[in-house]
Protein backbone atom coordinates (compact mmCIF):
# COMPACT_ATOMS: atom_id res chain seq x y z
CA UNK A 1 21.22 -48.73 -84.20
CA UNK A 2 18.53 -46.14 -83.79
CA UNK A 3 18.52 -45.40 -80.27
CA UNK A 4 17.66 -42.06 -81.16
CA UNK A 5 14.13 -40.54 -80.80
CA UNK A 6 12.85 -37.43 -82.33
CA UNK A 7 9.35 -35.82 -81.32
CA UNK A 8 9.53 -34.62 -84.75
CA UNK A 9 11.07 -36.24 -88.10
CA UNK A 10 11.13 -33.13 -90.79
CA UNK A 11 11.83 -34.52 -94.45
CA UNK A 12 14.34 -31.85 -96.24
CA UNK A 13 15.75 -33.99 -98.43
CA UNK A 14 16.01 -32.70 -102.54
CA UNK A 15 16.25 -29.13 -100.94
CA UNK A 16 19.38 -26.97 -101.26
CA UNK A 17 20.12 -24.45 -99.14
CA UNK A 18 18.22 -22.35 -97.69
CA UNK A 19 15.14 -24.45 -97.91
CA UNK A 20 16.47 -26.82 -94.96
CA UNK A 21 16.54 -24.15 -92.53
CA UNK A 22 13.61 -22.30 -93.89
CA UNK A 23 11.83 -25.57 -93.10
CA UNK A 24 13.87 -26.54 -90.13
CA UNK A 25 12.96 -22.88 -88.58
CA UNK A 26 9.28 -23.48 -89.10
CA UNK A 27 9.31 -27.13 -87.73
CA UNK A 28 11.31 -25.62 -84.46
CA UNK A 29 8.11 -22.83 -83.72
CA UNK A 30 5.70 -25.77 -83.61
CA UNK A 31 7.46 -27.61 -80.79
CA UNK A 32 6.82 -27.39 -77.67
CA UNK A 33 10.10 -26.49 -75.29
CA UNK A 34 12.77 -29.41 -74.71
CA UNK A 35 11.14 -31.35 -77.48
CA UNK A 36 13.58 -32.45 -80.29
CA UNK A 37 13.77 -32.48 -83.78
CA UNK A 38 15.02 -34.90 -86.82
CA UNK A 39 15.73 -33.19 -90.07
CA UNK A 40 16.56 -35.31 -92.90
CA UNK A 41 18.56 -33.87 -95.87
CA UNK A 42 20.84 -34.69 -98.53
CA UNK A 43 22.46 -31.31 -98.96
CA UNK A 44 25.71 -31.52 -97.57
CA UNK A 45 26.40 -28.01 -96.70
CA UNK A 46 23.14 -28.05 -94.11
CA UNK A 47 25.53 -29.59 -91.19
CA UNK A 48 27.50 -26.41 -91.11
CA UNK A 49 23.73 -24.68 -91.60
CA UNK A 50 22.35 -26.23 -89.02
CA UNK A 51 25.13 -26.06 -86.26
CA UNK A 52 25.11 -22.08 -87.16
CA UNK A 53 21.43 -21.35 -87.11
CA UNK A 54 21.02 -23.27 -83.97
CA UNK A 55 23.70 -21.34 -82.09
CA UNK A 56 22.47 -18.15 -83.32
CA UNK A 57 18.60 -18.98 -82.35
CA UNK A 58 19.14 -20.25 -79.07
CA UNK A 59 18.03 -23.40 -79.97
CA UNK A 60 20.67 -26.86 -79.40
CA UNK A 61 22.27 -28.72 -82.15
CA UNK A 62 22.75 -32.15 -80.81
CA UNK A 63 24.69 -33.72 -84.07
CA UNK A 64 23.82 -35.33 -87.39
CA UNK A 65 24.46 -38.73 -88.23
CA UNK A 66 25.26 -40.10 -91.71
CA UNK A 67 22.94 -42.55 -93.21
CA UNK A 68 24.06 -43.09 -96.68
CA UNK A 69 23.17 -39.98 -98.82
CA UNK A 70 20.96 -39.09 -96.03
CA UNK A 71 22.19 -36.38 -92.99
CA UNK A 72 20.14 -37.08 -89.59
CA UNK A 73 20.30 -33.32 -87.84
CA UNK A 74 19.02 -33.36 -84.26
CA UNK A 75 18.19 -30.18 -82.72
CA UNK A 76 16.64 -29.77 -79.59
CA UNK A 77 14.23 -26.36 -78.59
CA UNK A 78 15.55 -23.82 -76.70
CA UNK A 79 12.96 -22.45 -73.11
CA UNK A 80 12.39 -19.63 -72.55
CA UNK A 81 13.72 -20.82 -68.96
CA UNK A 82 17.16 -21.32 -69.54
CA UNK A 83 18.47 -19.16 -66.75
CA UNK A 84 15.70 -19.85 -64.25
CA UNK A 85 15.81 -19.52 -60.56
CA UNK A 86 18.22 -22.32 -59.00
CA UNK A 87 16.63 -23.73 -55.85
CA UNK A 88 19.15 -26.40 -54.83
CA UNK A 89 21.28 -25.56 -52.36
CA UNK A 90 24.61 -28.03 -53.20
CA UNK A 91 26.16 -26.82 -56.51
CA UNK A 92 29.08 -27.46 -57.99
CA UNK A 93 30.54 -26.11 -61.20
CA UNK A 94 32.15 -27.75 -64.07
CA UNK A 95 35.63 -27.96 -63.03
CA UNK A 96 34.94 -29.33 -59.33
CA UNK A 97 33.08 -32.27 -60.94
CA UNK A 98 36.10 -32.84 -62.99
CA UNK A 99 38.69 -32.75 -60.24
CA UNK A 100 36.13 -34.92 -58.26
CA UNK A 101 35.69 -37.45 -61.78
CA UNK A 102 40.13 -37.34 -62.09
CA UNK A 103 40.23 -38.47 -58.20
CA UNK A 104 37.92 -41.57 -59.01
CA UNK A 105 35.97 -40.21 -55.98
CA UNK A 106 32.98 -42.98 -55.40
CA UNK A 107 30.25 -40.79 -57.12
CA UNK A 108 27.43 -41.39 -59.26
CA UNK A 109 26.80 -39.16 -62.09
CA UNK A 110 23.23 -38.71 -63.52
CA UNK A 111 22.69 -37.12 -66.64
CA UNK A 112 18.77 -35.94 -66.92
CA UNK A 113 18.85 -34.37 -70.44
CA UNK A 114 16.79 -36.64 -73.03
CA UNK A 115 18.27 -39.76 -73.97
CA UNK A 116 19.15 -38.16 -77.48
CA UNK A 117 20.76 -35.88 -75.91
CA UNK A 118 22.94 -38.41 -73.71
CA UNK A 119 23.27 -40.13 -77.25
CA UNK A 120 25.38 -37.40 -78.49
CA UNK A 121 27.28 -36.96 -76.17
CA UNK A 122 28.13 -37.34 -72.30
CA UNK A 123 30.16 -37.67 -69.63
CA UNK A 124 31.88 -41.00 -69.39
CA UNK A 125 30.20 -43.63 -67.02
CA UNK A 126 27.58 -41.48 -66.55
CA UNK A 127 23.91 -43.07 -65.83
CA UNK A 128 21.83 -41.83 -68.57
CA UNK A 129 17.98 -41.36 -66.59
CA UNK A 130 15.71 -38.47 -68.60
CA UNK A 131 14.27 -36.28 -65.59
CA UNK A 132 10.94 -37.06 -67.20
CA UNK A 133 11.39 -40.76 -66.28
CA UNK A 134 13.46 -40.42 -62.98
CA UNK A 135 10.06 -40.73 -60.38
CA UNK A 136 9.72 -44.18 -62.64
CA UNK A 137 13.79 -44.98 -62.30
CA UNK A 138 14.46 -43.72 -58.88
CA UNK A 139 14.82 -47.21 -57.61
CA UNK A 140 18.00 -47.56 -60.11
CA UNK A 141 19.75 -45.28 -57.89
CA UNK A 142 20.99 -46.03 -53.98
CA UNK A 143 20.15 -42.99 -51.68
CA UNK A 144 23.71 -43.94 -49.86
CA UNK A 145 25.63 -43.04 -52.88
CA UNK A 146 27.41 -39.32 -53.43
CA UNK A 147 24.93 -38.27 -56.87
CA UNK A 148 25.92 -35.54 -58.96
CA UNK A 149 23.42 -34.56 -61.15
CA UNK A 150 23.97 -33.04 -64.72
CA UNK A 151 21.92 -31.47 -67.71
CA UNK A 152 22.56 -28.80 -70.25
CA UNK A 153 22.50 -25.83 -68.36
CA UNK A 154 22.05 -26.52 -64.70
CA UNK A 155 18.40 -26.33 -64.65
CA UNK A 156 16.73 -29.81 -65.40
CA UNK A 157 19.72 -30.86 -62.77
CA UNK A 158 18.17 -28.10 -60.35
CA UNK A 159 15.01 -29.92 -60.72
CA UNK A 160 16.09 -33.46 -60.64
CA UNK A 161 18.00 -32.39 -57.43
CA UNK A 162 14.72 -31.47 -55.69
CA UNK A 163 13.25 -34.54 -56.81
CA UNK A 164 15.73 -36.84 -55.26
CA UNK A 165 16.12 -35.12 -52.33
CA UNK A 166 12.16 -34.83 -51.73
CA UNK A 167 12.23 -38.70 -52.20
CA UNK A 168 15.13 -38.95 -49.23
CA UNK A 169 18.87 -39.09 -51.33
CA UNK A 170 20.52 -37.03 -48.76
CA UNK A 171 23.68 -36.39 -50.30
CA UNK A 172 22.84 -34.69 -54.09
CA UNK A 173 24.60 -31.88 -55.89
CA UNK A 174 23.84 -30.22 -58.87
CA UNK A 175 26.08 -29.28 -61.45
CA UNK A 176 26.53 -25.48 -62.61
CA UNK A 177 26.25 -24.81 -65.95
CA UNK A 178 26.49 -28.47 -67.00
CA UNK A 179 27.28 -29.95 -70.34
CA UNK A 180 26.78 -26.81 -72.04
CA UNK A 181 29.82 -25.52 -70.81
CA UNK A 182 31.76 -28.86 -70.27
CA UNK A 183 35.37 -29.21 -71.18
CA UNK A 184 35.91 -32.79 -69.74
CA UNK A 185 36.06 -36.18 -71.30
CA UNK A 186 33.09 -36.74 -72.95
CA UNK A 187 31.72 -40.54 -74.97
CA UNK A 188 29.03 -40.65 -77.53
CA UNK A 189 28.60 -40.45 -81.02
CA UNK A 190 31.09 -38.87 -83.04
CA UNK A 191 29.26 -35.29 -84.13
């Protein structure tokens, strides 16, 4: 069942803390922005580790699975354009999608965040297409449809907003800050 990718696979295991996030930190600077990375280790007190260093760098722990002896950490690096410029016009925030998602209104949520990302966790029902592969996808989508688009923060969605509406979907929204914030029911694997 790995239908999890990493950009980067960082082997940790044998070290105790701190040497996971020593290495983990050093691993994260070589990335590029939005790429993710797999850090395998064995000592069991680097989920809590992990989860904490990521929230207090900036960067985003997407969840560690269990392989045996083995813990899977996924983080994903933080940009530097987190709170960029919005240029989509239709936003809605967190709760309106909700209401919207509790009325079965006929919508069609698109999550753009990387598929590891999605793997972790998302909203229920939600079509899973990566905003780097959504030129490639757009045919999966009909432009008659209500789409709400989702990410992290707001910003991918911004972008994937543009995209569809540049390519003629005529009724899009964007969704304000996303799954960062997101209180709704959410599907995935168990973090």
């Amino acid at each position: 069942m790995n239908i999890i990718t990493a950009n980067v696979i960082l082997d940790a295991k044998g070290l105790a803390c701190p040497m996971p996030i020593v290495r983990t930190k050093k691993a994260v600077n070589n990335l590029l922005a939005g790429q993710v990375l797999e850090v395998q280790a064995t000592d069991k007190g680097s989920k809590a580790d992990m989860k904490a260093w990521a929230k207090s760098s900036g960067h985003q722990y997407l969840g560690t699975i269990e392989e045996g002896e083995v813990l899977k950490h996924y983080l994903r690096k933080s940009s530097n354009d987190e709170s960029n410029e919005r240029n989509h016009p239709n936003v809605i925030n967190n709760e309106e999608l909700e209401k919207k998602l509790d009325s079965n209104e006929n919508i069609v949520v698109i999550d753009v965040r990387e598929a590891v990302e999605y793997a972790f966790n998302h909203i229920p029902n939600a079509i899973s297409i990566p905003l780097g592969e959504l030129e490639e996808r757009i045919n999966e989508v009909n432009k008659q449809d209500q789409i709400i688009v989702v990410c992290q923060t707001g910003n991918r969605s911004d972008l994937a907003a543009q995209k569809l509406v540049d390519k003629g979907f005529t009724n899009v929204i964007n969704v304000v800050p996303g799954m960062s914030q997101w209180t709704g029911d959410t599907t995935g694997i168990i973090k």
